[in-house]
C-alpha atoms as a PDB file:
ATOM      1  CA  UNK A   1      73.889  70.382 -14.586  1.00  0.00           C
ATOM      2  CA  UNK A   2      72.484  69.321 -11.362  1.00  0.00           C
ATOM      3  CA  UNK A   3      73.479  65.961  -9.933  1.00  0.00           C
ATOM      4  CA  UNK A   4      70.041  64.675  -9.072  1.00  0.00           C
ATOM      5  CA  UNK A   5      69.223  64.899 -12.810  1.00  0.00           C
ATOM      6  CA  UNK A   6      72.050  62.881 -14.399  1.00  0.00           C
ATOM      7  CA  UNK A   7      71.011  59.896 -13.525  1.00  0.00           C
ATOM      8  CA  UNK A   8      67.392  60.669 -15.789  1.00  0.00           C
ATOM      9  CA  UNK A   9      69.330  61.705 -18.122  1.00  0.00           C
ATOM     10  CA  UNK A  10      71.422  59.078 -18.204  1.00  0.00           C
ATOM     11  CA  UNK A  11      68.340  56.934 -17.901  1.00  0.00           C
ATOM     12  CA  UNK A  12      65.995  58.555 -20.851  1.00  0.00           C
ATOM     13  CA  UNK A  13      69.191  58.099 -23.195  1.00  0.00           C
ATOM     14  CA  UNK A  14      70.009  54.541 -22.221  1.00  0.00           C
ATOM     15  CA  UNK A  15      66.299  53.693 -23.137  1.00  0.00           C
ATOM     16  CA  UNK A  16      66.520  54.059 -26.730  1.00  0.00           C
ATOM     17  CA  UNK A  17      63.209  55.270 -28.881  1.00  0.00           C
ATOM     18  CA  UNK A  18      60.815  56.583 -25.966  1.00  0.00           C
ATOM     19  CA  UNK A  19      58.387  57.896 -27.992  1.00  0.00           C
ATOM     20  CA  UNK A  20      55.231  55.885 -28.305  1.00  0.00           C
ATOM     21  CA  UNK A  21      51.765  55.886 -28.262  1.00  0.00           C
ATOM     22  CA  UNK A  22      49.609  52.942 -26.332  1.00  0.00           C
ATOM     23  CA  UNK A  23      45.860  52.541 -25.303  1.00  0.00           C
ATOM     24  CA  UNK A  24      43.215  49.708 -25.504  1.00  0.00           C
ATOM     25  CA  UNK A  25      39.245  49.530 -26.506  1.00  0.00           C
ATOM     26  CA  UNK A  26      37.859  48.180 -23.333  1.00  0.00           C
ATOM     27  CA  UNK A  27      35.979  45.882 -25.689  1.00  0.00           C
ATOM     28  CA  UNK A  28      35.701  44.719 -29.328  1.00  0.00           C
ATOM     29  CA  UNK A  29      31.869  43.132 -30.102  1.00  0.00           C
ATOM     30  CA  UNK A  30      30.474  42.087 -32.609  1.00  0.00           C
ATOM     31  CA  UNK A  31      27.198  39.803 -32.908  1.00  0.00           C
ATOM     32  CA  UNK A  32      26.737  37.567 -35.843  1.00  0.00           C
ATOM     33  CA  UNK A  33      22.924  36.950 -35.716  1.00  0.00           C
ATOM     34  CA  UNK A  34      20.404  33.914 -36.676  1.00  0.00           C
ATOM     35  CA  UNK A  35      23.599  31.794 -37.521  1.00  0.00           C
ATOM     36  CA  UNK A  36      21.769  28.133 -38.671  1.00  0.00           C
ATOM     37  CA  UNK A  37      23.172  24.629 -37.363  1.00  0.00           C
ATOM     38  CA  UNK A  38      21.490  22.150 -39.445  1.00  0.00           C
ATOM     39  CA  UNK A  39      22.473  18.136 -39.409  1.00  0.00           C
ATOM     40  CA  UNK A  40      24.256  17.116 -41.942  1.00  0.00           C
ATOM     41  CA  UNK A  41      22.331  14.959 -44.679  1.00  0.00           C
ATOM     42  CA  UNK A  42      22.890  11.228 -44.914  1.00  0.00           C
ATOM     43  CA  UNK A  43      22.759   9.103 -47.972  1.00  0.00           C
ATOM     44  CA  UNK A  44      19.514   7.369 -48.625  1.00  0.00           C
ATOM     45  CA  UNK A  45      17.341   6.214 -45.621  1.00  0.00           C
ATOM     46  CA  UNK A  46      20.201   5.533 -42.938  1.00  0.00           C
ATOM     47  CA  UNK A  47      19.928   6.178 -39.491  1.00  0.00           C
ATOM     48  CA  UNK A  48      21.285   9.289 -37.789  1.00  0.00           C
ATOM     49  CA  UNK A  49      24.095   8.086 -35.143  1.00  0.00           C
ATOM     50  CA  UNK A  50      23.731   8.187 -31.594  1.00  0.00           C
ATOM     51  CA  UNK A  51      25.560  11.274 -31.706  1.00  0.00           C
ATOM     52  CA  UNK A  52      26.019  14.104 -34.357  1.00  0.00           C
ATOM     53  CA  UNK A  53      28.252  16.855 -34.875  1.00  0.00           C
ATOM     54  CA  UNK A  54      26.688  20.390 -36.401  1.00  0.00           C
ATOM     55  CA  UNK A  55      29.423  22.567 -37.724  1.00  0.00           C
ATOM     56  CA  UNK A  56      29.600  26.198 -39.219  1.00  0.00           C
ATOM     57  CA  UNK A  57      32.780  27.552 -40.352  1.00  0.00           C
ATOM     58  CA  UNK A  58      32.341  32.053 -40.109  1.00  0.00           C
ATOM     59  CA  UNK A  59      34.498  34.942 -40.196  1.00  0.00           C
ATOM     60  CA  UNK A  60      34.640  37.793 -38.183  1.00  0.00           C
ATOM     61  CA  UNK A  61      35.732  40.490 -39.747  1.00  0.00           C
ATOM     62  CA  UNK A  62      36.619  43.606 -37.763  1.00  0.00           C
ATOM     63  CA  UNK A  63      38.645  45.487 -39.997  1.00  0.00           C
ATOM     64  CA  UNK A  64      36.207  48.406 -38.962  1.00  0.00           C
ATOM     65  CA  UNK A  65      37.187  48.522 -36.113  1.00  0.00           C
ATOM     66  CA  UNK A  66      41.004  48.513 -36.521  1.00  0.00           C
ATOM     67  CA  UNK A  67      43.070  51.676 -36.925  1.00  0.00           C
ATOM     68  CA  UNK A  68      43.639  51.586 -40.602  1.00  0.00           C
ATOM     69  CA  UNK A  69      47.692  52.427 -40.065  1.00  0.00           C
ATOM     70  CA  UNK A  70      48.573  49.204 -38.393  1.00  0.00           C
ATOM     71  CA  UNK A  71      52.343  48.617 -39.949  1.00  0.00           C
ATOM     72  CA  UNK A  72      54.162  50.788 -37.211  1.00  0.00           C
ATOM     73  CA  UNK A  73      51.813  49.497 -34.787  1.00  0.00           C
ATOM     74  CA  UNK A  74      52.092  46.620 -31.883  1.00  0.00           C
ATOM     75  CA  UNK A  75      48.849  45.243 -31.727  1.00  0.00           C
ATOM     76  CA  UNK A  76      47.064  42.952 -28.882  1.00  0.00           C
ATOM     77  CA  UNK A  77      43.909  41.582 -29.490  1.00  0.00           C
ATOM     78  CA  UNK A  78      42.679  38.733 -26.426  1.00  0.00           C
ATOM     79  CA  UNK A  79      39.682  37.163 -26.532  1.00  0.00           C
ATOM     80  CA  UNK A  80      37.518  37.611 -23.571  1.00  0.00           C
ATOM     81  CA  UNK A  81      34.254  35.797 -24.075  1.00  0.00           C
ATOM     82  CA  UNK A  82      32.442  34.067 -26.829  1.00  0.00           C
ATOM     83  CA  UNK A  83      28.556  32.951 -26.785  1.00  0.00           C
ATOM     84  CA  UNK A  84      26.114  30.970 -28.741  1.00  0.00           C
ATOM     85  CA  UNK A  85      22.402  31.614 -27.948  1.00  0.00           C
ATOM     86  CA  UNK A  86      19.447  29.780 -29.070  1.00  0.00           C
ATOM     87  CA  UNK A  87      16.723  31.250 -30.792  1.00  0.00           C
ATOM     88  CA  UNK A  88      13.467  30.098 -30.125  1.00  0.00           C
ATOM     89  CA  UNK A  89      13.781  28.955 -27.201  1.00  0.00           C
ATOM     90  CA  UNK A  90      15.547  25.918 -27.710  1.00  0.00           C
ATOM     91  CA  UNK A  91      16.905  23.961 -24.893  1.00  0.00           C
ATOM     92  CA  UNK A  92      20.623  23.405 -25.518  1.00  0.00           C
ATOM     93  CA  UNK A  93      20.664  20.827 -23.231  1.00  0.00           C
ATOM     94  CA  UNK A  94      20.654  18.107 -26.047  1.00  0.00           C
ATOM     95  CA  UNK A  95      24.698  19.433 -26.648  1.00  0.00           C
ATOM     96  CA  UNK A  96      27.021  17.693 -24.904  1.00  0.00           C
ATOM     97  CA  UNK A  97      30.269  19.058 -26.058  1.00  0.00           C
ATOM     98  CA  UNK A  98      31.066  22.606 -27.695  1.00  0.00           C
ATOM     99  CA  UNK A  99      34.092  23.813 -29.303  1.00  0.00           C
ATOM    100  CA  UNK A 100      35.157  26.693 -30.643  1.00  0.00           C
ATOM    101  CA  UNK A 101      38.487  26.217 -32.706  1.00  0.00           C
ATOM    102  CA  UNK A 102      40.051  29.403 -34.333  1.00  0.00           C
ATOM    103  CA  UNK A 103      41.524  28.682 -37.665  1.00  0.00           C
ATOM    104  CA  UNK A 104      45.291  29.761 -38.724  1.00  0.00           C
ATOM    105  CA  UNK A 105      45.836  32.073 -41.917  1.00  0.00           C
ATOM    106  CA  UNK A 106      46.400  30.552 -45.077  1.00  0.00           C
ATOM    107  CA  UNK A 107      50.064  29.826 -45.350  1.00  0.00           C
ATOM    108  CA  UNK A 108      51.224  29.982 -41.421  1.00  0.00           C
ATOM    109  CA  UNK A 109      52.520  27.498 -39.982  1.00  0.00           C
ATOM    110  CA  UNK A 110      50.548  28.407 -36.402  1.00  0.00           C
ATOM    111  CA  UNK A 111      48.271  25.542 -35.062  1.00  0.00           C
ATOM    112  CA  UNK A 112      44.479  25.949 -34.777  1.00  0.00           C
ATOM    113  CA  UNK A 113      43.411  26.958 -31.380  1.00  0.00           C
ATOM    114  CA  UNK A 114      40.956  24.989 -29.835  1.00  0.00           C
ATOM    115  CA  UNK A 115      38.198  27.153 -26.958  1.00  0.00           C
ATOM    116  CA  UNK A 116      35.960  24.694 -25.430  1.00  0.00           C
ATOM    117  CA  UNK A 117      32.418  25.053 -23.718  1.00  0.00           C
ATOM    118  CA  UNK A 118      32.223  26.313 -20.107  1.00  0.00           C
ATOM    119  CA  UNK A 119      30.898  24.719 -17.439  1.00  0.00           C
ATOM    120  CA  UNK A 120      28.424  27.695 -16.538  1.00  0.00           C
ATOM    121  CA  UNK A 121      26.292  27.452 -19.690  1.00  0.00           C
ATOM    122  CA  UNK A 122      22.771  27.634 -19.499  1.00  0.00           C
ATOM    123  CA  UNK A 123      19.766  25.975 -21.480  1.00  0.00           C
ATOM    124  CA  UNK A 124      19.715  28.450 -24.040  1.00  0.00           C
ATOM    125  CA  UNK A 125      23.417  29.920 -24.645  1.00  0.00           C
ATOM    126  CA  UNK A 126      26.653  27.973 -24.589  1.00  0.00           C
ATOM    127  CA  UNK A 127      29.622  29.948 -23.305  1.00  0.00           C
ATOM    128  CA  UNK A 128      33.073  29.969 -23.998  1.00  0.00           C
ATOM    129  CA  UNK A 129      35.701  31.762 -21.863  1.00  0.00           C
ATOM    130  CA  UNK A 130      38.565  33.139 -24.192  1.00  0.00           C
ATOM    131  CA  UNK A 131      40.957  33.077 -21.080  1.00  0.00           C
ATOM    132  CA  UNK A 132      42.834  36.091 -22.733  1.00  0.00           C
ATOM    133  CA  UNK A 133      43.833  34.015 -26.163  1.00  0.00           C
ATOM    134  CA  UNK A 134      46.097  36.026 -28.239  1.00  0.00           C
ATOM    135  CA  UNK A 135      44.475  36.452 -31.360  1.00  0.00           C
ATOM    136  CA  UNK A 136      46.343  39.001 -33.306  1.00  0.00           C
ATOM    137  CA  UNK A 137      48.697  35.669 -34.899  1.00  0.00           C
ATOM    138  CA  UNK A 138      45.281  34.552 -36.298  1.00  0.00           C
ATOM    139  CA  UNK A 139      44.176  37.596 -37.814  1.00  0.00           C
ATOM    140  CA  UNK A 140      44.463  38.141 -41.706  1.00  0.00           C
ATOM    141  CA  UNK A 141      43.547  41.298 -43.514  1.00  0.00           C
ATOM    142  CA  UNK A 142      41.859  42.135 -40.452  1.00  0.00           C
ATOM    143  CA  UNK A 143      39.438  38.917 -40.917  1.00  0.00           C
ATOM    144  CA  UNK A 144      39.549  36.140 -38.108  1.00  0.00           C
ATOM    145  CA  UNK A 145      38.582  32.652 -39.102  1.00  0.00           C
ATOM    146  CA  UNK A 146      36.854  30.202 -36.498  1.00  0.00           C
ATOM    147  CA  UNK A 147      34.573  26.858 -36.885  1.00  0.00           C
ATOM    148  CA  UNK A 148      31.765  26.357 -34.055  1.00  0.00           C
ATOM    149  CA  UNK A 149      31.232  22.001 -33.707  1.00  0.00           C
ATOM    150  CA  UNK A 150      28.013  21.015 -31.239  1.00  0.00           C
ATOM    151  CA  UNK A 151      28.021  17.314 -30.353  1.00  0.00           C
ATOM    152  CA  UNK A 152      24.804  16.391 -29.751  1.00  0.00           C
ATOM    153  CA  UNK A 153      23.088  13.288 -28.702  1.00  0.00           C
ATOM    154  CA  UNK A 154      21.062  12.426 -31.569  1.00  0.00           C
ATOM    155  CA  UNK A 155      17.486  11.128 -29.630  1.00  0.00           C
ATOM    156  CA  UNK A 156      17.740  14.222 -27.471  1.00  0.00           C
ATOM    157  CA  UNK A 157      18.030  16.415 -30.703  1.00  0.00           C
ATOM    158  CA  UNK A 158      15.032  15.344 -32.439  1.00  0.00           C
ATOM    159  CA  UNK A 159      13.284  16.062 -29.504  1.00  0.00           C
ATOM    160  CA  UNK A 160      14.292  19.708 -28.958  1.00  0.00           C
ATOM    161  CA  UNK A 161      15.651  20.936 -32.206  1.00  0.00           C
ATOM    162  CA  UNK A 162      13.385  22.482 -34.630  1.00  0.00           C
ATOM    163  CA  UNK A 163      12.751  20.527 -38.186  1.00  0.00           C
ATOM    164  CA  UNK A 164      14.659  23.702 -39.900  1.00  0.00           C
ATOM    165  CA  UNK A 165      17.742  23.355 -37.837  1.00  0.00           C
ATOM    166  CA  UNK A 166      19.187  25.421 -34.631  1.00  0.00           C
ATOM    167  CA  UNK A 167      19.262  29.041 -35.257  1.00  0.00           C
ATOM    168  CA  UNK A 168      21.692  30.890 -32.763  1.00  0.00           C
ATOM    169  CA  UNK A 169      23.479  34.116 -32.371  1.00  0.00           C
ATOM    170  CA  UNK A 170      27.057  33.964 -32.165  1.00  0.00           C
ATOM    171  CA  UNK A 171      28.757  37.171 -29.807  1.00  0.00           C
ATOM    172  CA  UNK A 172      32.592  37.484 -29.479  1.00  0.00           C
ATOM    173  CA  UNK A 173      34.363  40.196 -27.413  1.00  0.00           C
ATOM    174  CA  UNK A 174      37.926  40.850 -27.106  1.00  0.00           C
ATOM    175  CA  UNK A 175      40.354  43.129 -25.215  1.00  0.00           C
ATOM    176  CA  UNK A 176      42.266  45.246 -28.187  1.00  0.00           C
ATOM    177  CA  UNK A 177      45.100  46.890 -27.126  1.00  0.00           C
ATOM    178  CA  UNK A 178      47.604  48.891 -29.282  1.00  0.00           C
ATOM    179  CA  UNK A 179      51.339  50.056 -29.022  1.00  0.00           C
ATOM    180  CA  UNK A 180      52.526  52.890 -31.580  1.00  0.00           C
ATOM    181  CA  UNK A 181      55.914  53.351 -31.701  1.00  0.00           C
ATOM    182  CA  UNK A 182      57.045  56.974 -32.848  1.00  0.00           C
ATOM    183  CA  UNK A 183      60.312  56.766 -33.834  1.00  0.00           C
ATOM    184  CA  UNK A 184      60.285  53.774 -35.707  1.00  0.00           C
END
């Protein structure tokens, strides 16, 4: 053998399994359209607060577009970007605080994850940066749970939102990624 190549042999042996398979979707999208925010109703004739929260709980589910063989597989899925945009041209400018909190599994003991509202929203959509959140702990039978919560100022509401509630579409992209380990 030549000397030059012992030390990559040496090397490939000393790594263990070095068969495996990895790539990544540039992104994941999917669009959850004409998603209603309504105010909640309040007993009788009392008056709305000064401010009121409008909540949806949804799930994405993207087991479509998951390879279906995922038990050998490492998988990475970050969040990139979330939005909420108004239909009918509603000024969202009666919201003054967004969240986005991504719900654990049933039975894990991982706390929910909490996205708030960027700063470079405009009138009609509300953004959300994802900063790269790991979301593969949160997903479940390829279904991810999330709630969306609006605080909005309650005088400023009745003013913009429509009598039959704040219809929006809801878009979510993430980076998937995926690791396939051959000899395991």
């Amino acid at each position: 053998m030549r000397p030059a190549l012992l030390p990559l042999v040496v090397l490939l042996s000393a790594c263990g399994d070095v068969l495996f398979l990895e790539g990544s979707v540039n992104q994941l999208c999917q669009k959850l359209p004409a998603q209603n925010f309504r105010v909640p109703p309040l007993p009788g004739s009392v008056q709305l607060p000064p401010q009121v929260t409008l909540e949806r709980h949804f799930d994405f589910d993207i087991t479509a577009q998951l390879p279906t063989q995922l038990d050998r597989a490492q998988l990475t899925i970050a969040l990139d970007r979330m939005s909420l945009t108004a239909r009918q041209n509603v000024n969202l400018g009666f919201i003054q605080a967004a969240k986005v909190t991504l719900e654990p599994p049933a039975k894990s003991k991982l706390a929910p994850v909490v996205v708030v509202k960027d700063l470079e929203s405009s009138p009609s959509m509300l953004r959300f940066s994802g900063d790269d959140l790991e979301l593969a702990p949160y997903l479940e039978s390829g279904v991810l749970s999330y709630t969306v919560a609006l605080t909005a100022s309650t005088a400023d509401m009745n003013a913009a939102m429509p009598e039959n509630g704040l219809a929006a579409d809801i878009d979510a992209c993430a980076n998937v990624a995926l690791r396939w380990d051959y000899a395991n």
